[in-house]
Structure formats: C-alpha cells, structure tokens
C-alpha atoms as a PDB file:
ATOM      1  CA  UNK A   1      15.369  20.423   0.574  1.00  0.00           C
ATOM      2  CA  UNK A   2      14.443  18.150  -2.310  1.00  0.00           C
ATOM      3  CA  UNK A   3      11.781  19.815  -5.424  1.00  0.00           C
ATOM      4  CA  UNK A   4      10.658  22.567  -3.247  1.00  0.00           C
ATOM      5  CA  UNK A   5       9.746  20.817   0.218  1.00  0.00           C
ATOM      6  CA  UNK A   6      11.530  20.480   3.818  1.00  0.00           C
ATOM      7  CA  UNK A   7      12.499  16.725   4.146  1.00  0.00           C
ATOM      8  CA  UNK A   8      12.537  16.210   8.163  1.00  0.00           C
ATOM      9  CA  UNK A   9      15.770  13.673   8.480  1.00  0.00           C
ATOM     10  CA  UNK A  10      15.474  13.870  11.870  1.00  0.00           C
ATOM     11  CA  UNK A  11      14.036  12.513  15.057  1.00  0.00           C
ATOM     12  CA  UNK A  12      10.474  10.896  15.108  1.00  0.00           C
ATOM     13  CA  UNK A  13       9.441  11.641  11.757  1.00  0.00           C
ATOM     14  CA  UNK A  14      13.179   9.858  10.439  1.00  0.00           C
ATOM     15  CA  UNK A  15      12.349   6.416   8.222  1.00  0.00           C
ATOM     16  CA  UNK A  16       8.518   6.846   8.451  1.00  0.00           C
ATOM     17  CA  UNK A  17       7.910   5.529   5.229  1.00  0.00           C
ATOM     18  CA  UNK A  18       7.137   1.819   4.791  1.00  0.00           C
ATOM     19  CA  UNK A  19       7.395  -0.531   1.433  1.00  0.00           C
ATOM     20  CA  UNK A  20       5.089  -3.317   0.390  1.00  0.00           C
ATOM     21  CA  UNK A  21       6.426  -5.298  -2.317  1.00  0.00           C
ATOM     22  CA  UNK A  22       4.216  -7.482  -5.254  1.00  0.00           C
ATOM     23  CA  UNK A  23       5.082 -10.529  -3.076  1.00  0.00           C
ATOM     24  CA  UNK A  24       4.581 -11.090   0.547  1.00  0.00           C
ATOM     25  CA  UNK A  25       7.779 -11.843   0.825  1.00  0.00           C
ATOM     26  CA  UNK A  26       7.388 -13.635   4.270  1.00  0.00           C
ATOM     27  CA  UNK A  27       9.825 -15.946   6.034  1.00  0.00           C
ATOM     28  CA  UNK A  28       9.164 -18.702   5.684  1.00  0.00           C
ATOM     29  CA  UNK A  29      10.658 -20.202   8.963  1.00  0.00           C
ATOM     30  CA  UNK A  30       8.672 -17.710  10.825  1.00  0.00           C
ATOM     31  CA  UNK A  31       4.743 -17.388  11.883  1.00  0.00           C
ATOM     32  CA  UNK A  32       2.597 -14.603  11.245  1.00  0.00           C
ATOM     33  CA  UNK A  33       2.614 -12.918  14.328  1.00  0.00           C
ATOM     34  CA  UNK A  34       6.665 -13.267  14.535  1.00  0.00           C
ATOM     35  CA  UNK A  35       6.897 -11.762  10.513  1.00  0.00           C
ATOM     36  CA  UNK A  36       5.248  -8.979  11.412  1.00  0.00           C
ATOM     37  CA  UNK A  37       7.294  -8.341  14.884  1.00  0.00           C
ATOM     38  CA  UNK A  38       9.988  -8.518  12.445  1.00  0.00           C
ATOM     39  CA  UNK A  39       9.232  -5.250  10.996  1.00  0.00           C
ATOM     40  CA  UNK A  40      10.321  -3.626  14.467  1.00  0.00           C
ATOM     41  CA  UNK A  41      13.446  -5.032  14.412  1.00  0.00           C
ATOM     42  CA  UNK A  42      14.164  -2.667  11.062  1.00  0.00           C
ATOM     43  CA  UNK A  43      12.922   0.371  12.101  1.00  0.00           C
ATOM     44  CA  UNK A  44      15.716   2.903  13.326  1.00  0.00           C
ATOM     45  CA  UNK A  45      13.487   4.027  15.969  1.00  0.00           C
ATOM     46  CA  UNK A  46      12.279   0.405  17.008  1.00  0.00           C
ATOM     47  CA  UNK A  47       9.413   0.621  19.296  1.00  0.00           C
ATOM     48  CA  UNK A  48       9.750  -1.761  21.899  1.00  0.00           C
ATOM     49  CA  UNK A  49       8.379  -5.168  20.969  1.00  0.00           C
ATOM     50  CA  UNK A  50       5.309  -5.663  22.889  1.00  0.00           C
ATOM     51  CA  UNK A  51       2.677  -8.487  22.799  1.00  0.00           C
ATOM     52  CA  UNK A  52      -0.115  -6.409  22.481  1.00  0.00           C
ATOM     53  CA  UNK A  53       1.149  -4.244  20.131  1.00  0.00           C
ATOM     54  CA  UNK A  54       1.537  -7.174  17.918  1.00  0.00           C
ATOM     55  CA  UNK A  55      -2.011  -9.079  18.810  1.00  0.00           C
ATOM     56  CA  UNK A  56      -3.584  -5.669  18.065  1.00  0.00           C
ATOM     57  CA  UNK A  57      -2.455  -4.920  14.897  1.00  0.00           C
ATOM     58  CA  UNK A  58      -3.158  -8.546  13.572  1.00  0.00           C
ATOM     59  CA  UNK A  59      -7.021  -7.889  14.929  1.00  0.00           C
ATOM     60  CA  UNK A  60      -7.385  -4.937  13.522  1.00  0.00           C
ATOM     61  CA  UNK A  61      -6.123  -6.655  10.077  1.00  0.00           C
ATOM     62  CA  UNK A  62      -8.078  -9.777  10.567  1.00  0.00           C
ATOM     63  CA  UNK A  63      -5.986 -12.151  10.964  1.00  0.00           C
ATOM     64  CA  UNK A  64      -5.549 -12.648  14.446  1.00  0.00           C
ATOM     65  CA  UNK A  65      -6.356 -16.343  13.734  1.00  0.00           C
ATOM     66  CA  UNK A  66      -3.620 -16.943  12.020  1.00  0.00           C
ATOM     67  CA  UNK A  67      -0.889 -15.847  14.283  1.00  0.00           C
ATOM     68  CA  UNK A  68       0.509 -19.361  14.497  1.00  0.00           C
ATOM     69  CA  UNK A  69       0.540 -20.020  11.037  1.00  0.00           C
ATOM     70  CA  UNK A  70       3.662 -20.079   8.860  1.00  0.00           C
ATOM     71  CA  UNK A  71       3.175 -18.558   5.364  1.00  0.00           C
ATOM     72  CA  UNK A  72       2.974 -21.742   3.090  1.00  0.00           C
ATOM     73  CA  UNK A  73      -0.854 -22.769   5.217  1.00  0.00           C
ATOM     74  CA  UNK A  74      -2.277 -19.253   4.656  1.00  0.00           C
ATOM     75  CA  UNK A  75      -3.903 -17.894   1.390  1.00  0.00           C
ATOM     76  CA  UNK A  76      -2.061 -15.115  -0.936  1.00  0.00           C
ATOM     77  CA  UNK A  77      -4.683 -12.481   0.578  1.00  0.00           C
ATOM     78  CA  UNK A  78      -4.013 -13.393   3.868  1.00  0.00           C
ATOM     79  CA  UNK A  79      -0.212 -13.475   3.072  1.00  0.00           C
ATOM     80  CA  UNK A  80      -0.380  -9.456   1.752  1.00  0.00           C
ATOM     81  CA  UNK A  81      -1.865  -8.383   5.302  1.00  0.00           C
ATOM     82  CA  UNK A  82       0.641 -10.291   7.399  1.00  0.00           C
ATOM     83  CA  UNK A  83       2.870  -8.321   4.556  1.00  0.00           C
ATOM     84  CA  UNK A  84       1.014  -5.375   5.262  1.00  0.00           C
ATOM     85  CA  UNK A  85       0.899  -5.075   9.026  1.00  0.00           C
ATOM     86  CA  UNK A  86       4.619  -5.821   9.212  1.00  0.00           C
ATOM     87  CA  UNK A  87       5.039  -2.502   7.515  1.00  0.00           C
ATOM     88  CA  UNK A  88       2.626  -0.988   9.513  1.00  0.00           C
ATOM     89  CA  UNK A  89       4.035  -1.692  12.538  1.00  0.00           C
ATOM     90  CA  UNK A  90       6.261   0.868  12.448  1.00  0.00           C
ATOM     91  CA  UNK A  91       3.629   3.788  11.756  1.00  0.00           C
ATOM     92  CA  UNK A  92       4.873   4.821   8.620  1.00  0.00           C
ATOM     93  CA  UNK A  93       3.472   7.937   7.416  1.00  0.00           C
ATOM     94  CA  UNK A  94       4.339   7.379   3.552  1.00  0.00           C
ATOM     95  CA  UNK A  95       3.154   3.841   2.389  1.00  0.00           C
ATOM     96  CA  UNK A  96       5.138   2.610  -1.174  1.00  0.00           C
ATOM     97  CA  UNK A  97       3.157   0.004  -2.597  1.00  0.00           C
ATOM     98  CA  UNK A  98       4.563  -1.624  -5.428  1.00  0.00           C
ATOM     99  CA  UNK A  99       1.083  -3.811  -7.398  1.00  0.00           C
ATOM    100  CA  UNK A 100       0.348  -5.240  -3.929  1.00  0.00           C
ATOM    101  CA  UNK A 101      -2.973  -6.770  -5.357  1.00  0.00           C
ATOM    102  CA  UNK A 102      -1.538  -7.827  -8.998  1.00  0.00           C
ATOM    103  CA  UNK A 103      -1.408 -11.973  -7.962  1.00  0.00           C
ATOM    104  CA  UNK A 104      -4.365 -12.091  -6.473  1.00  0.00           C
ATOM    105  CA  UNK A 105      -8.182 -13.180  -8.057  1.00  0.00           C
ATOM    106  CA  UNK A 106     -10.404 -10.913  -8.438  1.00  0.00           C
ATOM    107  CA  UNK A 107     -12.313 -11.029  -5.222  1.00  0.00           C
ATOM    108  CA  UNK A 108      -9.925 -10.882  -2.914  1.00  0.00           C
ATOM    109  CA  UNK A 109      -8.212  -7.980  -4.513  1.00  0.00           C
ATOM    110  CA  UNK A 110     -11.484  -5.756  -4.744  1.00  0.00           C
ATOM    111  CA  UNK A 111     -11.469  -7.153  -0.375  1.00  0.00           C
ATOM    112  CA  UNK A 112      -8.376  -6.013  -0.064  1.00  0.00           C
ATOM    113  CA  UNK A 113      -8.597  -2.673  -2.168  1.00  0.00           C
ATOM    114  CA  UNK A 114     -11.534  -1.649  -0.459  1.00  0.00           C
ATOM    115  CA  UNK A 115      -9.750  -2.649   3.405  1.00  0.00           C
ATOM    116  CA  UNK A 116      -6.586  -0.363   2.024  1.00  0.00           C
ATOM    117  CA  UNK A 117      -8.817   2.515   1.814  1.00  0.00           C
ATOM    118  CA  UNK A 118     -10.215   1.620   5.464  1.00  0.00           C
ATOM    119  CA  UNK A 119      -6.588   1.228   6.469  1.00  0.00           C
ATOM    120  CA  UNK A 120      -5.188   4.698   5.073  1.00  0.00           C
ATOM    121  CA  UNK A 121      -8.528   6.675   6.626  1.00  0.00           C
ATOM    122  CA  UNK A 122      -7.779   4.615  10.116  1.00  0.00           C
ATOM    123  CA  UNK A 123      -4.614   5.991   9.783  1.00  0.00           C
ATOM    124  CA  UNK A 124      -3.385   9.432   7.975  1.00  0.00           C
ATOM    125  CA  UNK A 125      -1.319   7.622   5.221  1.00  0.00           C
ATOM    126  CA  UNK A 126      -0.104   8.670   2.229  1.00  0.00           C
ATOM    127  CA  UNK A 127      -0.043   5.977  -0.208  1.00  0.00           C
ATOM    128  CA  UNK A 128       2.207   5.934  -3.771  1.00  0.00           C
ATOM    129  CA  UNK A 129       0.648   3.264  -5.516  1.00  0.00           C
ATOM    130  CA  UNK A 130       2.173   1.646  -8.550  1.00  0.00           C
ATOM    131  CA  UNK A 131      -0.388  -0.055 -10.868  1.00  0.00           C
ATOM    132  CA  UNK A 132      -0.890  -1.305 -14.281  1.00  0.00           C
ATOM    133  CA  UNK A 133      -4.532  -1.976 -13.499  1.00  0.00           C
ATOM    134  CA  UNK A 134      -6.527   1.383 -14.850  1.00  0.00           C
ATOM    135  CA  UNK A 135      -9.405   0.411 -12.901  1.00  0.00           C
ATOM    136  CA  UNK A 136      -7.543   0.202  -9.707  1.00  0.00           C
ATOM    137  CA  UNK A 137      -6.295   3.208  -9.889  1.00  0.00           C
ATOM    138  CA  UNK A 138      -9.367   4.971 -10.651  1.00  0.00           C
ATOM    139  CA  UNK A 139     -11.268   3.304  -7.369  1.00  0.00           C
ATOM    140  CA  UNK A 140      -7.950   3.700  -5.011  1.00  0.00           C
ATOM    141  CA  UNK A 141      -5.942   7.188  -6.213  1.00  0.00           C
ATOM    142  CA  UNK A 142      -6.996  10.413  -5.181  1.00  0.00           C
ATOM    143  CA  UNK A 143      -4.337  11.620  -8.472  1.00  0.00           C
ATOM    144  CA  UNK A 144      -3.542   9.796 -10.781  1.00  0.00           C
ATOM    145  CA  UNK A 145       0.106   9.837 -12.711  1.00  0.00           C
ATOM    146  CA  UNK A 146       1.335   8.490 -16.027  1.00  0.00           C
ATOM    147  CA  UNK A 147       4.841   8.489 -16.720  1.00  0.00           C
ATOM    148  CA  UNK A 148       6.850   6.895 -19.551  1.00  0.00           C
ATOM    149  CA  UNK A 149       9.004   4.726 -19.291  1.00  0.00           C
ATOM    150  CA  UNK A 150      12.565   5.685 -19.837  1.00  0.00           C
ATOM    151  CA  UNK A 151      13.638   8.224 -18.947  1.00  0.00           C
ATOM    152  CA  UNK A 152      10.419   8.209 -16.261  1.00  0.00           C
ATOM    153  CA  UNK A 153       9.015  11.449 -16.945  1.00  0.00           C
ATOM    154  CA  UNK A 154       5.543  13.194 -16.188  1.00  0.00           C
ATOM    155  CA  UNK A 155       2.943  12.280 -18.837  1.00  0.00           C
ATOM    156  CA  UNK A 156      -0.318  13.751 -17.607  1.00  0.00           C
ATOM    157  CA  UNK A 157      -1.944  14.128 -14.372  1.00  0.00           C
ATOM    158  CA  UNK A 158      -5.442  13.874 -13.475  1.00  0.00           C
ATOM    159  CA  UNK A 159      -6.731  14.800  -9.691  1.00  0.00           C
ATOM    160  CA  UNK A 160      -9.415  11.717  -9.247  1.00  0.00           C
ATOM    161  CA  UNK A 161     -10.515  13.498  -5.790  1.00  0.00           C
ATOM    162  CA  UNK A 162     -11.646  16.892  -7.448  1.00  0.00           C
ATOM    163  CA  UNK A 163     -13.287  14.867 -10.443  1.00  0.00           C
ATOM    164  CA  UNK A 164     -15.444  12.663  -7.959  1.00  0.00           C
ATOM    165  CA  UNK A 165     -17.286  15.699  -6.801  1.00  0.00           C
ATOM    166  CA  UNK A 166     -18.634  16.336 -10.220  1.00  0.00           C
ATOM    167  CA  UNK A 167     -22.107  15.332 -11.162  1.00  0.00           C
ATOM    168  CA  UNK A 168     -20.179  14.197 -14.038  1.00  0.00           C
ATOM    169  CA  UNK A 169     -17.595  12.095 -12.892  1.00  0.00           C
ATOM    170  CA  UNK A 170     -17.693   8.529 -14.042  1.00  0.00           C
ATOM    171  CA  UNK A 171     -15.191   5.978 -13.917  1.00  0.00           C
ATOM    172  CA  UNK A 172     -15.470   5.256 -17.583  1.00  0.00           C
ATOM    173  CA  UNK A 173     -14.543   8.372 -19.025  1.00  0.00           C
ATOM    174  CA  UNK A 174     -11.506   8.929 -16.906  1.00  0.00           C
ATOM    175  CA  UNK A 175     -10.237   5.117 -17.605  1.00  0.00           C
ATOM    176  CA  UNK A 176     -10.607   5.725 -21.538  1.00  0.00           C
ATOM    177  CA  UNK A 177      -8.771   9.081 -21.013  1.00  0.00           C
ATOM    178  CA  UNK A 178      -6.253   7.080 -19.336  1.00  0.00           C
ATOM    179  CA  UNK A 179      -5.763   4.654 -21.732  1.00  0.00           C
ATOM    180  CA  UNK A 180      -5.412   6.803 -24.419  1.00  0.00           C
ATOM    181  CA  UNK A 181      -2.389   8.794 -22.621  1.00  0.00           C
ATOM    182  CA  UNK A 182      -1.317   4.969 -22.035  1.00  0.00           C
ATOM    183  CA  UNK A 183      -0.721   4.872 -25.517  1.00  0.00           C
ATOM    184  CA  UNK A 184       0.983   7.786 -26.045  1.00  0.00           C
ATOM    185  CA  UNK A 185       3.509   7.185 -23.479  1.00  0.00           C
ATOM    186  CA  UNK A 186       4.323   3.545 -24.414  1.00  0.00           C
END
C-alpha cells in the first residue's frame, strides 16, 4: 500500500511501467528494429521475441522503413519512436516520459504530440509527463501539476479534462494561470 492505493507487485501486472528519457538514447551499434527488440530483453516477464511482434509495432509507429537503419542515418523524430516503441514493447500500462519532445523543432514535436495522444487512446496508457513547455501541457495533460522545486511539493492542480468541457475553456486562460503559479513556485 503506498498513499492510499493497492500496488499489484505481482504476476502480469509486475514492471508494467515503461520510461522514455529526453534522449533516444539508442545504441548505436544496433538497428532500429534490433533497439527496440531490446526492450524485451529487460522486461521481467519477457515476451518471447517474435518477428512479427517487432515488424508490427514499427508499422504501427511508422517507421517500418527504417528497420535497417542505425540511429546516426535517422532524424531526432524518428529516433524518439524507435525510443518509444522499445518501451512499448513491453505493454506498459504507466508510461514516464521525461520532455520527450524538448530537442525537437517545432513541427515535428506538435507530429509527435498529436501521434502520443493516438498512441495512449490505441492503448489504455497512463502517461506522467514532465514538461517545462506550458503549452504542451495544456494540449497533452488531462491534469495538470505544479510542484516546486525542492523539496518537490504540490503547488496547484488544475483538471484540463473537466475544463475542456466548458464553453469557456480556452487554452489561454489556463496557460496564464499557469504561469502565474510558475512564479510563485520558482
């Protein structure tokens, strides 16, 4: 038991969260398709390797193309979904993303953003995002959190999912309410 809720240790639902970092962080000795087989070879409760889980997963990402390619001939877009699908492999149910967009221009990250929401839909996640990007959060977040910095506590809270249903709502008011809890907490 951890803040109120039953944490299942156990048995299928045991290391079903996944981690994408700021950086790719392929290998760089290894192609696309074998990067993301990689991500089996972490998972407690490895699913057997299989071709066609692998070939699938990289179609359903795009990037099927690409299979052969090591990371230093594919773009920094391309290199997050190879990233991406590694993690995904292992059907997380909890996706940590840690500014997976932040290096990226501007077009590719609103791609990408808007592909992550297909992605989580497609697939039941729940996704902890950490952003600095206001905006971002506004478009991606169902809640959005502020917390200071040290020690990391609770700032304010604002449910972005309940707010969209309003007549109301517009992104514009929320980000300068944002902001100006930004401030306070900095």
């Amino acid at each position: 038991m951890s803040s109120g809720f039953i944490i299942d240790n156990d048995g299928d639902n045991a290391n079903r969260t996944g981690m994408v970092f700021q950086e790719p962080l392929l290998y760089p000795w290894l192609t696309a398709k074998q990067n993301v087989e990689l991500g089996l070879s972490f998972s407690r409760n490895s699913v057997a390797k299989t071709e066609n889980k692998t070939s699938n997963l990289l179609k359903e990402f795009g990037i099927e193309q690409l299979s052969n390619s090591f990371p230093n001939e594919i773009s920094g877009g391309q290199a997050q979904r190879v990233n991406l699908a590694r993690t995904l492999i292992i059907n997380p149910k909890i996706l940590l993303l840690d500014e997976p967009f932040g290096a990226l221009d501007p077009n590719t990250r609103t791609h990408l953003q808007d592909w992550l929401l297909e992605v989580k839909e497609d697939r039941d996640l729940t996704i902890v995002l950490v952003t600095h990007d206001v905006e971002e959060a506004i478009r991606l977040a169902d809640r959005i959190i502020i917390m200071s910095a040290n020690p990391g506590t609770l700032i304010k809270t604002w449910d972005i999912s309940k707010m969209r249903q309003s007549q109301d709502f517009t992104p514009q008011i929320i980000k300068k309410q944002i902001l100006e809890n930004y401030e306070l907490s900095s």
